[in-house]
Protein backbone atom coordinates (compact mmCIF):
# COMPACT_ATOMS: atom_id res chain seq x y z
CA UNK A 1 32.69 9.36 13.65
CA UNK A 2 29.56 12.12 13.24
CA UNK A 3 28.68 13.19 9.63
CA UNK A 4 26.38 15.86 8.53
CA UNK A 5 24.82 15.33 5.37
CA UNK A 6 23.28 18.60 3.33
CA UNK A 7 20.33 18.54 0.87
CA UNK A 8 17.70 20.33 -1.05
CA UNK A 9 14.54 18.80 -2.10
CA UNK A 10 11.89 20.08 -4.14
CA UNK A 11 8.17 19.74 -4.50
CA UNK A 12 5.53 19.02 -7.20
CA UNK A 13 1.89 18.43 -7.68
CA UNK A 14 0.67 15.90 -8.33
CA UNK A 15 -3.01 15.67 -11.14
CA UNK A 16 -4.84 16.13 -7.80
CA UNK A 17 -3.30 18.95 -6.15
CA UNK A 18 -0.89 17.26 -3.72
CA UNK A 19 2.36 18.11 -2.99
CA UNK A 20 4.85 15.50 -3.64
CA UNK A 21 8.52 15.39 -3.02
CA UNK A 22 11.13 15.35 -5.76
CA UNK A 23 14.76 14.26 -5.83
CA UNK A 24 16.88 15.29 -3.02
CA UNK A 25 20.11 16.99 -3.86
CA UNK A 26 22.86 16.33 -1.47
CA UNK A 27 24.85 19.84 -1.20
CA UNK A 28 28.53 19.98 0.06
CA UNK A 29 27.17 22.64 3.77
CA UNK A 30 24.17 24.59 4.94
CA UNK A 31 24.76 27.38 2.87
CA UNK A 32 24.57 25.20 -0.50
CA UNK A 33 21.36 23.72 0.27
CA UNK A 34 19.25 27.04 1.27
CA UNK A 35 21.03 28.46 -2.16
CA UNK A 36 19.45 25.56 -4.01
CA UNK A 37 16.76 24.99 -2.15
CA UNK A 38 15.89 28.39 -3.32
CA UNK A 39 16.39 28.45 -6.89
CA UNK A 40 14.50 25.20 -6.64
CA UNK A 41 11.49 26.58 -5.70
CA UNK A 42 11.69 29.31 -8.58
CA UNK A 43 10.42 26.52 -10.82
CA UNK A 44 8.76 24.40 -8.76
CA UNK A 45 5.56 24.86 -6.11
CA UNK A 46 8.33 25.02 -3.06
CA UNK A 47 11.35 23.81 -1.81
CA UNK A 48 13.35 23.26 1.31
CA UNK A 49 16.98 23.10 3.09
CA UNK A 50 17.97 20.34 5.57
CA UNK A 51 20.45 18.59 7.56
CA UNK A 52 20.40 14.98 9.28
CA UNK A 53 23.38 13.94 11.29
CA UNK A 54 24.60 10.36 12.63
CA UNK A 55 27.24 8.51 13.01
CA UNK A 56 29.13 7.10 9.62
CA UNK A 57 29.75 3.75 10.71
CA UNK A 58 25.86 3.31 11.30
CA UNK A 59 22.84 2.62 9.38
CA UNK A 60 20.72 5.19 11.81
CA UNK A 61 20.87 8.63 11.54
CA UNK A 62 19.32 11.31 13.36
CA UNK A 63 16.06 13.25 12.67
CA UNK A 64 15.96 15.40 9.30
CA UNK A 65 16.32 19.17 10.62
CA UNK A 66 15.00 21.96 8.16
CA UNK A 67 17.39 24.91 7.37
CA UNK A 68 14.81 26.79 5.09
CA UNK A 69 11.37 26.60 4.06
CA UNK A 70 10.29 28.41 0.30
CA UNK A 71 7.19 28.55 -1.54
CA UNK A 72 4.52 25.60 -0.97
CA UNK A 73 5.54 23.41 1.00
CA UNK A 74 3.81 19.87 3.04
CA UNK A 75 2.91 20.35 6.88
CA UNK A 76 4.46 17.01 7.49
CA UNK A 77 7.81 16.30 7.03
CA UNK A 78 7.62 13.74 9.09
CA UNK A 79 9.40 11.47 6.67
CA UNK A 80 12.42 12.67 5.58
């Protein structure tokens, strides 16, 4: 069976400058994560929305896709 799982994650510098990523917060749709995805970056350097799908009975999932992109925010994503 395919899942979609929903999340917001935040960002933060670091004493240098960097961006660094915070705690994702799994939302229950789309919708949920742009909505806190965007209060998130109202108190901190930026924010985004995304999605990754896969199957449930599985370990792998599919690539993260972004929803919404606010404030600052790392080039690569390549991670998530």
């Amino acid at each position: 069976m395919r899942t979609t799982r929903y999340f917001a994650l935040p960002f933060s510098r670091d004493w240098q400058g960097q961006l660094l990523p915070g705690l994702a917060i799994e939302c229950a749709g789309g919708r949920a994560a742009v909505v806190q995805a965007h209060a998130l970056a109202e108190q901190n350097p930026g924010a985004i929305a995304f999605f990754r799908g896969g199957a449930s009975d599985a370990d792998e999932c599919e690539p993260a896709e972004i929803l919404a992109s606010f404030g600052e925010v790392p080039e690569d994503l390549s991670y998530l």
